[in-house]
PDB file of N, CA and C in Angstrom:
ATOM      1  N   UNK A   1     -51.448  68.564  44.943  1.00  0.00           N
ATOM      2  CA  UNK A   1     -51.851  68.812  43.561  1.00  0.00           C
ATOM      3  C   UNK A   1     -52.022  67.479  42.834  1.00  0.00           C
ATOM      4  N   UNK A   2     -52.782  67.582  41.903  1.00  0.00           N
ATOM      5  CA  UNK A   2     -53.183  66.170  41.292  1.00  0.00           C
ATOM      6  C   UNK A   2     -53.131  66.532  39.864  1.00  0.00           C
ATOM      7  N   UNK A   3     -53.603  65.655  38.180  1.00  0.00           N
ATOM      8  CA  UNK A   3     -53.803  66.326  37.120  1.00  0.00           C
ATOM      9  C   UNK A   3     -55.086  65.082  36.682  1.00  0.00           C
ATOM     10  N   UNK A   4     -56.105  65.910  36.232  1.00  0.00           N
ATOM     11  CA  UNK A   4     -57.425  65.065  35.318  1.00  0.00           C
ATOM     12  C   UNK A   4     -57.112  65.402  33.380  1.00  0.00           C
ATOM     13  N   UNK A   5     -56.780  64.103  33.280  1.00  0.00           N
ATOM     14  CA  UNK A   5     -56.887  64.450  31.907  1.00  0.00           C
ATOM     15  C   UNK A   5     -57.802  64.124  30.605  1.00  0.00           C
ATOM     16  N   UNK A   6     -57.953  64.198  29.479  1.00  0.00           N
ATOM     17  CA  UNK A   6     -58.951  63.582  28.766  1.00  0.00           C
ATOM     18  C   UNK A   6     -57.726  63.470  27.390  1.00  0.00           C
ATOM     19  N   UNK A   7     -57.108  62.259  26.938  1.00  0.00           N
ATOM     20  CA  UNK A   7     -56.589  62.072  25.810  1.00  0.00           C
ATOM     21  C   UNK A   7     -56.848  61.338  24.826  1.00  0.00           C
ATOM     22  N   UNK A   8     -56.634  62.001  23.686  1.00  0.00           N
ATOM     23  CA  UNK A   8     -57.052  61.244  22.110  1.00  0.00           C
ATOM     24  C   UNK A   8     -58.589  61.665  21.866  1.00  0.00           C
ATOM     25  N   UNK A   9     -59.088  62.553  22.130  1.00  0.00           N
ATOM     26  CA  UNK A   9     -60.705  62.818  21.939  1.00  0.00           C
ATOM     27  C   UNK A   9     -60.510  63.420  20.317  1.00  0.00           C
ATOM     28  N   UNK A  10     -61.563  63.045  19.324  1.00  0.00           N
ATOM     29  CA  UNK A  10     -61.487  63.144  18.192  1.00  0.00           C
ATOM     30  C   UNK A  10     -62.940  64.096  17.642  1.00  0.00           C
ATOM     31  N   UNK A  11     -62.722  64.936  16.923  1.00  0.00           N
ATOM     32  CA  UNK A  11     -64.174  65.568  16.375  1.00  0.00           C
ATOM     33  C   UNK A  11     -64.016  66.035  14.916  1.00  0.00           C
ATOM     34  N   UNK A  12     -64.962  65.596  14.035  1.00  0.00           N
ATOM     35  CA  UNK A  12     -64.998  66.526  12.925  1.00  0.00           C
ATOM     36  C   UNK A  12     -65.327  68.112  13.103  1.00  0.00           C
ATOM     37  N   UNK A  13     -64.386  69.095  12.835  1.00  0.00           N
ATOM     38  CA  UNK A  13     -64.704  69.987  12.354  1.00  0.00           C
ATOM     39  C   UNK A  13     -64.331  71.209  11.568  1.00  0.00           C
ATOM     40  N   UNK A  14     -64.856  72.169  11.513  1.00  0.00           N
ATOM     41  CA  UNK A  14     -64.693  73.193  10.221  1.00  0.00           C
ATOM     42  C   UNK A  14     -63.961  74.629  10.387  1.00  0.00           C
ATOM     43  N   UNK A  15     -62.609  74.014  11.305  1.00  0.00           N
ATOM     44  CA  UNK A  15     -61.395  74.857  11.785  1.00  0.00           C
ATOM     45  C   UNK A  15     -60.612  75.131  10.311  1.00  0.00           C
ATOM     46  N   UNK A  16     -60.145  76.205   9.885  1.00  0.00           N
ATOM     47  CA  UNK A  16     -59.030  76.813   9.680  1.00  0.00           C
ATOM     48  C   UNK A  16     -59.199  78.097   8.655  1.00  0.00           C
ATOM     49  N   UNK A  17     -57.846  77.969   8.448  1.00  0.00           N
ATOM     50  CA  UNK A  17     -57.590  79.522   7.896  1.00  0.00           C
ATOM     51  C   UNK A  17     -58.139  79.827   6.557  1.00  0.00           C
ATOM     52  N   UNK A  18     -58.073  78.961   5.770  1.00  0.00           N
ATOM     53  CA  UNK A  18     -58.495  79.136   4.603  1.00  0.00           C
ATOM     54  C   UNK A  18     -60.467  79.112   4.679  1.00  0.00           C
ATOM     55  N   UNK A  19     -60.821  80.052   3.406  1.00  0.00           N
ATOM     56  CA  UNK A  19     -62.412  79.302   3.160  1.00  0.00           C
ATOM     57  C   UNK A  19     -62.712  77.780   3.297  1.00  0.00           C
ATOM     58  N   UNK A  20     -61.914  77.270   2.289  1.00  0.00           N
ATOM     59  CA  UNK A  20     -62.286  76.034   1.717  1.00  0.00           C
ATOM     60  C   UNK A  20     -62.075  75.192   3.131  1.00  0.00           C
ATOM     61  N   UNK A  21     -60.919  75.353   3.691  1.00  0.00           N
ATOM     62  CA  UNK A  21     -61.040  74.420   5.086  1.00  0.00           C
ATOM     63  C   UNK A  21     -62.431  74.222   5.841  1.00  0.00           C
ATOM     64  N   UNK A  22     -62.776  75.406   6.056  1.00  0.00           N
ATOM     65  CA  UNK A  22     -64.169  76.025   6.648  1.00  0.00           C
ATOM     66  C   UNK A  22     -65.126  75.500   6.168  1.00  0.00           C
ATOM     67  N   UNK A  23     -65.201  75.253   4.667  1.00  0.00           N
ATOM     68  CA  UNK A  23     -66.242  74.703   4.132  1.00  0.00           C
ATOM     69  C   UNK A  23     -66.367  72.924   4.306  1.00  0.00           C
ATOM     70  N   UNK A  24     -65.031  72.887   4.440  1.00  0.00           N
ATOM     71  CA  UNK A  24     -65.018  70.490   3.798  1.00  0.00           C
ATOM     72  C   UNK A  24     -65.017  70.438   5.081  1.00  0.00           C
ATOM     73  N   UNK A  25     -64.097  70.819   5.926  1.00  0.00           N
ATOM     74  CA  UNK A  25     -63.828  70.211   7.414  1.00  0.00           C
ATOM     75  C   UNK A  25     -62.865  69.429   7.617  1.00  0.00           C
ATOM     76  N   UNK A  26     -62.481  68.958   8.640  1.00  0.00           N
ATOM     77  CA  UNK A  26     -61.549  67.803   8.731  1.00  0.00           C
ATOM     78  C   UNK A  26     -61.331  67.420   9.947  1.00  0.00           C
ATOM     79  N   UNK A  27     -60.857  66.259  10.514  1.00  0.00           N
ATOM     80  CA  UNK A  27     -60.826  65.682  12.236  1.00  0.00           C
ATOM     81  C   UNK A  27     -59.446  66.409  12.805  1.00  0.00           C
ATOM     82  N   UNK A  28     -60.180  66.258  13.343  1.00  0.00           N
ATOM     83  CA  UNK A  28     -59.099  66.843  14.892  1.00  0.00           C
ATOM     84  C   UNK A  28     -59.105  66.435  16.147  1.00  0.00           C
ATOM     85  N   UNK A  29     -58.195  66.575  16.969  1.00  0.00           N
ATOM     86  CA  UNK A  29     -57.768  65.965  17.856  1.00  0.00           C
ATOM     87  C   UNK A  29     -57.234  66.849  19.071  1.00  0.00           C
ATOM     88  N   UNK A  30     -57.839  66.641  20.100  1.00  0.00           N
ATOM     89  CA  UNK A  30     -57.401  67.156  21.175  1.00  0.00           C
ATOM     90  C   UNK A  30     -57.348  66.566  22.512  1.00  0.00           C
ATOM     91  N   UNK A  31     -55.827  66.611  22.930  1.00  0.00           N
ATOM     92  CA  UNK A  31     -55.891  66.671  24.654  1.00  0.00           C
ATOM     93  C   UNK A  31     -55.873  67.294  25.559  1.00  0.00           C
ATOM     94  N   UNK A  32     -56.290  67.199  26.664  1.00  0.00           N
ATOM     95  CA  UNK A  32     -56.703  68.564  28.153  1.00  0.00           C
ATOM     96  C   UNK A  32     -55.878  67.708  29.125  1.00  0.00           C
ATOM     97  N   UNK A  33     -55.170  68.571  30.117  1.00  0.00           N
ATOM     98  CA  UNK A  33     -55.039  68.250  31.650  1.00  0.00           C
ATOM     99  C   UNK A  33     -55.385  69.662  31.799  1.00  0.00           C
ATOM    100  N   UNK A  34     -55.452  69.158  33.354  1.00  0.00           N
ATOM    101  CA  UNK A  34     -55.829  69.919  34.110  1.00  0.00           C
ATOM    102  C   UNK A  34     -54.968  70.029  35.243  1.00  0.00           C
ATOM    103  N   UNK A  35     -54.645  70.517  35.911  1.00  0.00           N
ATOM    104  CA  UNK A  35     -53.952  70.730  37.428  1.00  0.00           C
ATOM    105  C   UNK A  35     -55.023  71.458  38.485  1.00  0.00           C
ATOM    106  N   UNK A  36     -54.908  70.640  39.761  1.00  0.00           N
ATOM    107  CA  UNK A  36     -55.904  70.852  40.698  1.00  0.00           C
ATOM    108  C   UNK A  36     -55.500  70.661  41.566  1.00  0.00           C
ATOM    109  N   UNK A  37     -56.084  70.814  43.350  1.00  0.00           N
ATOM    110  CA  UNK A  37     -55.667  70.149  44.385  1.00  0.00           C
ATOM    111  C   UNK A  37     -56.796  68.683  44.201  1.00  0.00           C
ATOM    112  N   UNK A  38     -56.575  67.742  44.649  1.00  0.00           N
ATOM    113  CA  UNK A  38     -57.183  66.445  44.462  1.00  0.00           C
ATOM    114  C   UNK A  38     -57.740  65.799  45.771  1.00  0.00           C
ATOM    115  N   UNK A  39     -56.754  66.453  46.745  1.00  0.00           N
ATOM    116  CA  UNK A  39     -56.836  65.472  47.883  1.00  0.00           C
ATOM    117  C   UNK A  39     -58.451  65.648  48.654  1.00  0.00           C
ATOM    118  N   UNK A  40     -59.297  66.651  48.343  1.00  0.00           N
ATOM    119  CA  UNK A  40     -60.398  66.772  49.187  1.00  0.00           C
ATOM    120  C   UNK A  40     -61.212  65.136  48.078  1.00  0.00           C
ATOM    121  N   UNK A  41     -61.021  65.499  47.184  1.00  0.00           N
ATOM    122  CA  UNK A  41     -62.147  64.347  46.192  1.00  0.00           C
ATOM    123  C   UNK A  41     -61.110  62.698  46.352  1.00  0.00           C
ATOM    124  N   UNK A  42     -60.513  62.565  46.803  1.00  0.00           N
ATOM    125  CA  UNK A  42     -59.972  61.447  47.079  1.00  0.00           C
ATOM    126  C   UNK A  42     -59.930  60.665  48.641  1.00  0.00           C
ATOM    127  N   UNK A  43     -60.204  62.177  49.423  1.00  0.00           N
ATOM    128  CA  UNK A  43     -60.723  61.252  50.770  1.00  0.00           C
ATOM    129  C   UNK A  43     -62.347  60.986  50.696  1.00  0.00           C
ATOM    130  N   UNK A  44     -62.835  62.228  49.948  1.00  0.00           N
ATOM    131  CA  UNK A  44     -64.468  61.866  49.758  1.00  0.00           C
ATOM    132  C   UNK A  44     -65.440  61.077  49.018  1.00  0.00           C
ATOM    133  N   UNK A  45     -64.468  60.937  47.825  1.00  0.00           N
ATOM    134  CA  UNK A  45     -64.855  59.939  47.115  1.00  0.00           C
ATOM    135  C   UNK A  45     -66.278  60.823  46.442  1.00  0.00           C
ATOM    136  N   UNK A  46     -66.430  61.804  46.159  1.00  0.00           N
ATOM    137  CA  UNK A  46     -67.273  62.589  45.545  1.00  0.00           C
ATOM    138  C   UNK A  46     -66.987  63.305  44.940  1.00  0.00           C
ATOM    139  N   UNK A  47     -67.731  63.789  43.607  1.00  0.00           N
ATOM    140  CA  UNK A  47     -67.419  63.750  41.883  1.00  0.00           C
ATOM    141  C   UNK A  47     -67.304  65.423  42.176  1.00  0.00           C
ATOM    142  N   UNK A  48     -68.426  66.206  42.879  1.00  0.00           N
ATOM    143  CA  UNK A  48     -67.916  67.221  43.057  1.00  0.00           C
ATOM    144  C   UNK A  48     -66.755  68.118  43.509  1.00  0.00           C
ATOM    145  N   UNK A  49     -66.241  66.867  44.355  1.00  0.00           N
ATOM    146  CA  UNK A  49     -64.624  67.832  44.896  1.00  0.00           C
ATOM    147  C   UNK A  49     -63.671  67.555  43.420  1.00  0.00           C
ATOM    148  N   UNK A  50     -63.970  67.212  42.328  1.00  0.00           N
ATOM    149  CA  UNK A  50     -62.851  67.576  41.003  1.00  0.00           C
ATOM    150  C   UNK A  50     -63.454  67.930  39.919  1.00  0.00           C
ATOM    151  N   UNK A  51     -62.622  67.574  39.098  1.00  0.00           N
ATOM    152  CA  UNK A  51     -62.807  67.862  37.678  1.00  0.00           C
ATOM    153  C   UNK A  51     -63.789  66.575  36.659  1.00  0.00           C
ATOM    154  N   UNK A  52     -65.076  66.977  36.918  1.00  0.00           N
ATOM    155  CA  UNK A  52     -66.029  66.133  36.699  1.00  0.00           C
ATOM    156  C   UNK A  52     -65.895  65.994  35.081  1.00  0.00           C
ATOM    157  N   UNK A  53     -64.681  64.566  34.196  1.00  0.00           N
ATOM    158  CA  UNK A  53     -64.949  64.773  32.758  1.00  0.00           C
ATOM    159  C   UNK A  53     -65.228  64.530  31.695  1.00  0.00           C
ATOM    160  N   UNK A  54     -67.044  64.364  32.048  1.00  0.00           N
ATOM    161  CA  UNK A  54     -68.421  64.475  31.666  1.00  0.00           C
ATOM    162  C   UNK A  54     -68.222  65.982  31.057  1.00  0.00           C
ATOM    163  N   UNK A  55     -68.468  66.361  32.358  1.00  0.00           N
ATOM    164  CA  UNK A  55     -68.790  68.189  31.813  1.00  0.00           C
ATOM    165  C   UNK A  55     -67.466  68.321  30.757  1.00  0.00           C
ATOM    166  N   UNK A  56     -65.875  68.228  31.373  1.00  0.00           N
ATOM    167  CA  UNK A  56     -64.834  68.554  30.322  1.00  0.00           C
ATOM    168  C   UNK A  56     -64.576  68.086  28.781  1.00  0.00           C
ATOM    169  N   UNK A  57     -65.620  67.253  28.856  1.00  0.00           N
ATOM    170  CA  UNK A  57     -65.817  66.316  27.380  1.00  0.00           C
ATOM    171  C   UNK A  57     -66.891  67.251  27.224  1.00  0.00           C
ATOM    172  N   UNK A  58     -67.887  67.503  27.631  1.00  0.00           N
ATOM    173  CA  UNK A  58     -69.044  68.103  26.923  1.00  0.00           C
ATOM    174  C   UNK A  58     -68.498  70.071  26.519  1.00  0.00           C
ATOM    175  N   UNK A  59     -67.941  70.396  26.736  1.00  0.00           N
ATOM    176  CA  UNK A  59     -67.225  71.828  27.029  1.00  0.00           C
ATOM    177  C   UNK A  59     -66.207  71.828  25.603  1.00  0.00           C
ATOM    178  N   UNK A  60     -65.265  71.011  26.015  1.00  0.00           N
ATOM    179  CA  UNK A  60     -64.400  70.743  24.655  1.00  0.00           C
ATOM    180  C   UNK A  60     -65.137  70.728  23.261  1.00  0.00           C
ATOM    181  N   UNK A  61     -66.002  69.785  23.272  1.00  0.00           N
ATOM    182  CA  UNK A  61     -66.894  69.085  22.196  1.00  0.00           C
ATOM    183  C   UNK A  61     -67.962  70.519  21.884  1.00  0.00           C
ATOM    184  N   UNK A  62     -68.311  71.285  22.596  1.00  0.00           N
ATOM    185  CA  UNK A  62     -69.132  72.428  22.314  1.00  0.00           C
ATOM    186  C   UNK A  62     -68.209  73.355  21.448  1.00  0.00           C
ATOM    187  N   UNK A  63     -66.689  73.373  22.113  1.00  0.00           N
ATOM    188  CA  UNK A  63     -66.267  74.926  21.296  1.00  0.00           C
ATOM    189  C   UNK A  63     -65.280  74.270  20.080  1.00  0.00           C
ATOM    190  N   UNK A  64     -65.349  72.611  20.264  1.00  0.00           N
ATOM    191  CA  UNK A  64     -64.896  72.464  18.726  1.00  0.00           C
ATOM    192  C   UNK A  64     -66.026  72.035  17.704  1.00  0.00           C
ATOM    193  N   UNK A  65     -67.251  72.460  18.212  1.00  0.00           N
ATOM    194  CA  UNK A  65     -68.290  72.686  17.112  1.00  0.00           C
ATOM    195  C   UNK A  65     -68.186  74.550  16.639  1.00  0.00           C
ATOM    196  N   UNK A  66     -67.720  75.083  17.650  1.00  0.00           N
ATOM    197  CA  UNK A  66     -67.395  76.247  16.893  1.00  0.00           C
ATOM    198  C   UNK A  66     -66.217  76.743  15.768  1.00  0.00           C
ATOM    199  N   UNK A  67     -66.787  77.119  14.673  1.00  0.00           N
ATOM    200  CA  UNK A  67     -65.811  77.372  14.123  1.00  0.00           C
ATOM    201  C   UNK A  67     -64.856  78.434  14.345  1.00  0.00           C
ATOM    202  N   UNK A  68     -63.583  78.376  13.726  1.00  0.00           N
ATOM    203  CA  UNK A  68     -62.104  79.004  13.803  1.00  0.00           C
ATOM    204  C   UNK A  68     -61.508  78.956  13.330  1.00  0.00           C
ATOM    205  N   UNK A  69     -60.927  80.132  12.841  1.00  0.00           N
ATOM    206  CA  UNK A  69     -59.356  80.195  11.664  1.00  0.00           C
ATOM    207  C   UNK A  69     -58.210  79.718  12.124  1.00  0.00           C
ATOM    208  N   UNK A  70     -57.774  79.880  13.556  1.00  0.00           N
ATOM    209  CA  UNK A  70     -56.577  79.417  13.900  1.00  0.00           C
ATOM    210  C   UNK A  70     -56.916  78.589  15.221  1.00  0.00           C
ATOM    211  N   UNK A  71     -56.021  77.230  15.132  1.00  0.00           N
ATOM    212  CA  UNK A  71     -55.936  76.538  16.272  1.00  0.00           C
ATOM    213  C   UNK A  71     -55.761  76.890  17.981  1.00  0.00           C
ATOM    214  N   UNK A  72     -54.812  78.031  17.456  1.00  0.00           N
ATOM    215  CA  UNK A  72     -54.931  78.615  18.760  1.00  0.00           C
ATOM    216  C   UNK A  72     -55.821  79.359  19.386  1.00  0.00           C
ATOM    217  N   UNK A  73     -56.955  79.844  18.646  1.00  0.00           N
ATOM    218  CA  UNK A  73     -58.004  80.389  19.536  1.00  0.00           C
ATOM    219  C   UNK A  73     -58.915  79.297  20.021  1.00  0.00           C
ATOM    220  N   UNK A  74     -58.722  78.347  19.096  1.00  0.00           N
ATOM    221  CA  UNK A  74     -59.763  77.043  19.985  1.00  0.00           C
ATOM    222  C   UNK A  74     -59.274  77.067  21.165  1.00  0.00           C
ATOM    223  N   UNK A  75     -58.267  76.718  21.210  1.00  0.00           N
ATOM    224  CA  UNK A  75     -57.607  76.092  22.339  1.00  0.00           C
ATOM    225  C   UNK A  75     -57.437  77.054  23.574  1.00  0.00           C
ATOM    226  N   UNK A  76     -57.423  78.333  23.150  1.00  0.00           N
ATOM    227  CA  UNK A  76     -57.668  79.487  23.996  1.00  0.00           C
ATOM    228  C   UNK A  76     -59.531  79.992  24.755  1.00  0.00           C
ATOM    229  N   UNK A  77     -59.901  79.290  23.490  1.00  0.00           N
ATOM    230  CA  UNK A  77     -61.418  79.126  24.370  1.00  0.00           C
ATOM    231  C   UNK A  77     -62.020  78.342  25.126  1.00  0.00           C
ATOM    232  N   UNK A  78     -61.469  76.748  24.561  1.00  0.00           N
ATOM    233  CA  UNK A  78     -61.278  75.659  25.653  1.00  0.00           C
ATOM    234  C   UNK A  78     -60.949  75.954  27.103  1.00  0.00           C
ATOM    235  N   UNK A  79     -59.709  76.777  26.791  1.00  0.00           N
ATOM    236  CA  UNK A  79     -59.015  77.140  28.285  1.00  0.00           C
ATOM    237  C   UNK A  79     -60.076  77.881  29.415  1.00  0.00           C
ATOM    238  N   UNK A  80     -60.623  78.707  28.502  1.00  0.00           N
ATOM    239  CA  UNK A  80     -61.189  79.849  28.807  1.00  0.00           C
ATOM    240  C   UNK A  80     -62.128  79.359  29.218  1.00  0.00           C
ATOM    241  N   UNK A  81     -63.112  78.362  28.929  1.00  0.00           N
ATOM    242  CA  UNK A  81     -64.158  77.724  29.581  1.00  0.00           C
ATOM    243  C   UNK A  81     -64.340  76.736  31.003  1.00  0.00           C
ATOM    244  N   UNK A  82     -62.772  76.526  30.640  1.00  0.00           N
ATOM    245  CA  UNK A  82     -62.521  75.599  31.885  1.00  0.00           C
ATOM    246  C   UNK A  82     -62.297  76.428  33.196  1.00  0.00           C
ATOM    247  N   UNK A  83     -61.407  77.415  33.063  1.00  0.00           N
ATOM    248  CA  UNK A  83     -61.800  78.169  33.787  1.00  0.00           C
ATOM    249  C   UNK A  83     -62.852  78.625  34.189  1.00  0.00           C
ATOM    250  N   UNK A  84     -63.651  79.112  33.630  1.00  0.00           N
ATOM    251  CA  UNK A  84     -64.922  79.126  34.093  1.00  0.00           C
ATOM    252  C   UNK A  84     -65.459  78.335  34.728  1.00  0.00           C
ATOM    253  N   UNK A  85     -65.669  77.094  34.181  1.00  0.00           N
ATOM    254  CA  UNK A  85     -66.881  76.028  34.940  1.00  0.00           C
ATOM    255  C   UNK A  85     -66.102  75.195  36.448  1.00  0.00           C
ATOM    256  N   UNK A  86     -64.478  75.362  36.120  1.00  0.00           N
ATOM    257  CA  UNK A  86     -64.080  74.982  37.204  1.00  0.00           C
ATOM    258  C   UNK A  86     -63.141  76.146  37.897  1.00  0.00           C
ATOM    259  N   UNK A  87     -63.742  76.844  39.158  1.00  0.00           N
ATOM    260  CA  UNK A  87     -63.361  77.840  39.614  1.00  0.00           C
ATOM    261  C   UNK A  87     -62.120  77.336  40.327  1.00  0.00           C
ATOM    262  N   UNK A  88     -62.238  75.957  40.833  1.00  0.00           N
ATOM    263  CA  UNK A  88     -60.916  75.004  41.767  1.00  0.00           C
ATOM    264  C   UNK A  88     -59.780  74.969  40.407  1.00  0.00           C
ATOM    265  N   UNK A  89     -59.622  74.737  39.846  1.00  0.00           N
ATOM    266  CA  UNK A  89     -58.245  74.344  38.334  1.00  0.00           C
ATOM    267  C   UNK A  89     -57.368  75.625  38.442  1.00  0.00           C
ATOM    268  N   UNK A  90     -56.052  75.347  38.288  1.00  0.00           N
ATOM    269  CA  UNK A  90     -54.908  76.111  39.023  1.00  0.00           C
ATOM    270  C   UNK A  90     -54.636  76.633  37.422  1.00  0.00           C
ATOM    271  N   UNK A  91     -54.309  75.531  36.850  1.00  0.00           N
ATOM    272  CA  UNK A  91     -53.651  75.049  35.379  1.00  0.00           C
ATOM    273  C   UNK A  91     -54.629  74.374  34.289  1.00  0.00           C
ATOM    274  N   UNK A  92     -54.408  74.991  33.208  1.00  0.00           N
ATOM    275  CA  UNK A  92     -55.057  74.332  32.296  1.00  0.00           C
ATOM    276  C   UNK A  92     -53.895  73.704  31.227  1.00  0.00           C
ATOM    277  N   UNK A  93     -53.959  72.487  30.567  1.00  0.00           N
ATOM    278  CA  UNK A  93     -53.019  72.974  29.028  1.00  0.00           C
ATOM    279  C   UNK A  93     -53.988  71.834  28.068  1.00  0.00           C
ATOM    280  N   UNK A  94     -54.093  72.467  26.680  1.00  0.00           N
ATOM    281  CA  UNK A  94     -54.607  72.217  26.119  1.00  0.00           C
ATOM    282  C   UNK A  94     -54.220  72.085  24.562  1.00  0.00           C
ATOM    283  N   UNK A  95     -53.802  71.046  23.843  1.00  0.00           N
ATOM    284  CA  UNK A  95     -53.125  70.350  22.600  1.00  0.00           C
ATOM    285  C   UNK A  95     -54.076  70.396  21.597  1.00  0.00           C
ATOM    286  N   UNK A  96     -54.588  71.115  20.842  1.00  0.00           N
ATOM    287  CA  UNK A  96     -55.273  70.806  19.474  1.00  0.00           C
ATOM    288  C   UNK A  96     -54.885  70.304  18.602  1.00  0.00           C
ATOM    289  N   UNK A  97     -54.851  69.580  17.779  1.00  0.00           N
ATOM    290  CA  UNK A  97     -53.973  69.079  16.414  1.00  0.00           C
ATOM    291  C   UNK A  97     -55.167  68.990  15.262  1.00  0.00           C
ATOM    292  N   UNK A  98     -54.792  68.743  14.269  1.00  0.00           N
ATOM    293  CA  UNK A  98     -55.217  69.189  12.884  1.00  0.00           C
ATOM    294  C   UNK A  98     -54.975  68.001  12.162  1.00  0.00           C
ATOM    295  N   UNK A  99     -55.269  66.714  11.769  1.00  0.00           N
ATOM    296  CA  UNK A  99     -54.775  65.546  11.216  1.00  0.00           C
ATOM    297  C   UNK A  99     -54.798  65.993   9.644  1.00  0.00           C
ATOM    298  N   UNK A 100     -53.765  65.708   8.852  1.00  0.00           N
ATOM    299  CA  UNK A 100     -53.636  65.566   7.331  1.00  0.00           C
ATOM    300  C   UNK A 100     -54.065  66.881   6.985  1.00  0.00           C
ATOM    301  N   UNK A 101     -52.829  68.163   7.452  1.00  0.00           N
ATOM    302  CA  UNK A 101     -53.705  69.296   7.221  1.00  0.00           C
ATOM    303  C   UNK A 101     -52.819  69.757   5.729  1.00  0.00           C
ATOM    304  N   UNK A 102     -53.785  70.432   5.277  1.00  0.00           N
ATOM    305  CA  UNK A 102     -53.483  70.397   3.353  1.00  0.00           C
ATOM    306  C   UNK A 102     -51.836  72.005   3.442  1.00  0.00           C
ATOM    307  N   UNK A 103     -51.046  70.746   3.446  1.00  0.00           N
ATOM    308  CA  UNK A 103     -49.855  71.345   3.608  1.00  0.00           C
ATOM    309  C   UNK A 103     -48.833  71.399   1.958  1.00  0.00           C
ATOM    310  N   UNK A 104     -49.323  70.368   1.253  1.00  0.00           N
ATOM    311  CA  UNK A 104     -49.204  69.562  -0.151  1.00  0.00           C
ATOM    312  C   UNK A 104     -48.082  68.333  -0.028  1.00  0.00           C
ATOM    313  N   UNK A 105     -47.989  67.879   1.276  1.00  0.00           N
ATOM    314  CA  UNK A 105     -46.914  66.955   1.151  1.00  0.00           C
ATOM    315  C   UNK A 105     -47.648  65.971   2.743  1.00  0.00           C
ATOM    316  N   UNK A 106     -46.983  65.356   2.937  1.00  0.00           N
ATOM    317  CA  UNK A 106     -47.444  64.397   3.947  1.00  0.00           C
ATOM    318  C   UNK A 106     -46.771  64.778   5.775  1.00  0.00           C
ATOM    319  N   UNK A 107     -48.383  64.943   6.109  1.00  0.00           N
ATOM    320  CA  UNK A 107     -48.097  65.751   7.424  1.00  0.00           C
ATOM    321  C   UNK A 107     -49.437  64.698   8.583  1.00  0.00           C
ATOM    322  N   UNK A 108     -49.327  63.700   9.635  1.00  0.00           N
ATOM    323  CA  UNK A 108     -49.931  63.192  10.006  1.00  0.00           C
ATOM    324  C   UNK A 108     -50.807  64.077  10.208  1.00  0.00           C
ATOM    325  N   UNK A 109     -50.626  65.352  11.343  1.00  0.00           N
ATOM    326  CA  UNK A 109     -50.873  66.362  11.675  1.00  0.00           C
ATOM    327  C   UNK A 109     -50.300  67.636  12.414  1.00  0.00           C
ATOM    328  N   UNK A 110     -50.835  68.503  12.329  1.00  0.00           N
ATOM    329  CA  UNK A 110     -50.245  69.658  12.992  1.00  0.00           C
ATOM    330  C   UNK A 110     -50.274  69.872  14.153  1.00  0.00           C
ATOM    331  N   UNK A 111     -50.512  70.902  15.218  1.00  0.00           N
ATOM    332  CA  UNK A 111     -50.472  70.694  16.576  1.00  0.00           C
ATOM    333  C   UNK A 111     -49.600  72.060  17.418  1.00  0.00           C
ATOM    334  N   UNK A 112     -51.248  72.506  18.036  1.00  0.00           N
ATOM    335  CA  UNK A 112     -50.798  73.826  18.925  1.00  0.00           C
ATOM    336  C   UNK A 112     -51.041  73.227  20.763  1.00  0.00           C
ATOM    337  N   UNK A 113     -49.955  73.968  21.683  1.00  0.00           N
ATOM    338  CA  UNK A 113     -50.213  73.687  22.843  1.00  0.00           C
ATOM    339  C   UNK A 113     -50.125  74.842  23.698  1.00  0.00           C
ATOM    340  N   UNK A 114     -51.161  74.898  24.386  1.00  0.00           N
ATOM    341  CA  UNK A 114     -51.301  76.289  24.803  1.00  0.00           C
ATOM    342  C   UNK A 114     -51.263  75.779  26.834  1.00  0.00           C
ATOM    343  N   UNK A 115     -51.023  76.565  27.547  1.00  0.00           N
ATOM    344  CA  UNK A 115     -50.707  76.421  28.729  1.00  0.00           C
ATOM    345  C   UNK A 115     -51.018  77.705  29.473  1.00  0.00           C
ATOM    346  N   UNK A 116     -51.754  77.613  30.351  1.00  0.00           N
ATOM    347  CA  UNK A 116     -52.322  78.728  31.529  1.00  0.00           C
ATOM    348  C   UNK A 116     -52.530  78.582  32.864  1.00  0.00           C
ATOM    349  N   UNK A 117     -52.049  79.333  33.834  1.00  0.00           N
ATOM    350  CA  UNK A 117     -52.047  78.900  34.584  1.00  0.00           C
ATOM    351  C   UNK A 117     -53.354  80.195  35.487  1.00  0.00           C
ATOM    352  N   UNK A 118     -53.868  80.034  36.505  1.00  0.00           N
ATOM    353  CA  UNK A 118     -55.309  80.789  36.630  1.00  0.00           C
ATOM    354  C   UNK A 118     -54.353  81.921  36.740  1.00  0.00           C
ATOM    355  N   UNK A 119     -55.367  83.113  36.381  1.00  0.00           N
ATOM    356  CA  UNK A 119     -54.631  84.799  37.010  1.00  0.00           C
ATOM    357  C   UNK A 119     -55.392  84.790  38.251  1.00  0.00           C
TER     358      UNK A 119
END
């Protein structure tokens, strides 16, 4: 087993619960691993035996252009995609955070972590 990860990736967008969130927007932040077997793409040295993350940056970056009331369904669709595009991934877990979220007091950010492992 091996893990591919992508950390500190940053995007504006127009996540949360309230209207007004929905409307201004705000950055966010997310990290992915992944859990896989590794060893076929490490004797082959070819992009197809893993977690190619090109595509996992482009996947992420698609469903946090979608909007959402709660962090945790991002992060549940993230999951949900990865699964998909990578039928090999055992494990997913996936960290959304919410920077300076309008709490009325001082909050760097918030932060959901969701964890799946394939059914």
């Amino acid at each position: 087993m091996g893990q591919v990860a992508l950390e500190g990736m940053e995007f504006f967008a127009f996540h949360g619960f309230s209207d007004e969130e929905q409307k201004i927007g705000n950055r966010y932040g997310v990290d992915i691993s992944i859990e896989t077997d590794l060893q076929a793409a490490a004797i082959s040295d070819n992009l197809q035996d893993t977690v190619d993350y090109g595509i996992l940056y482009q996947l992420v970056q698609q469903e946090m252009a979608t909007p959402a009331r709660l962090l945790e369904h991002v992060g549940h669709r993230i999951m949900e995609r990865v699964f998909q595009e990578f039928p090999f991934v055992d494990l997913a877990q996936v960290s959304v955070s919410k920077f300076n979220p309008p709490l009325g007091g001082i909050c760097h950010k918030s932060k959901v972590t969701l964890q799946r492992k394939r059914d």
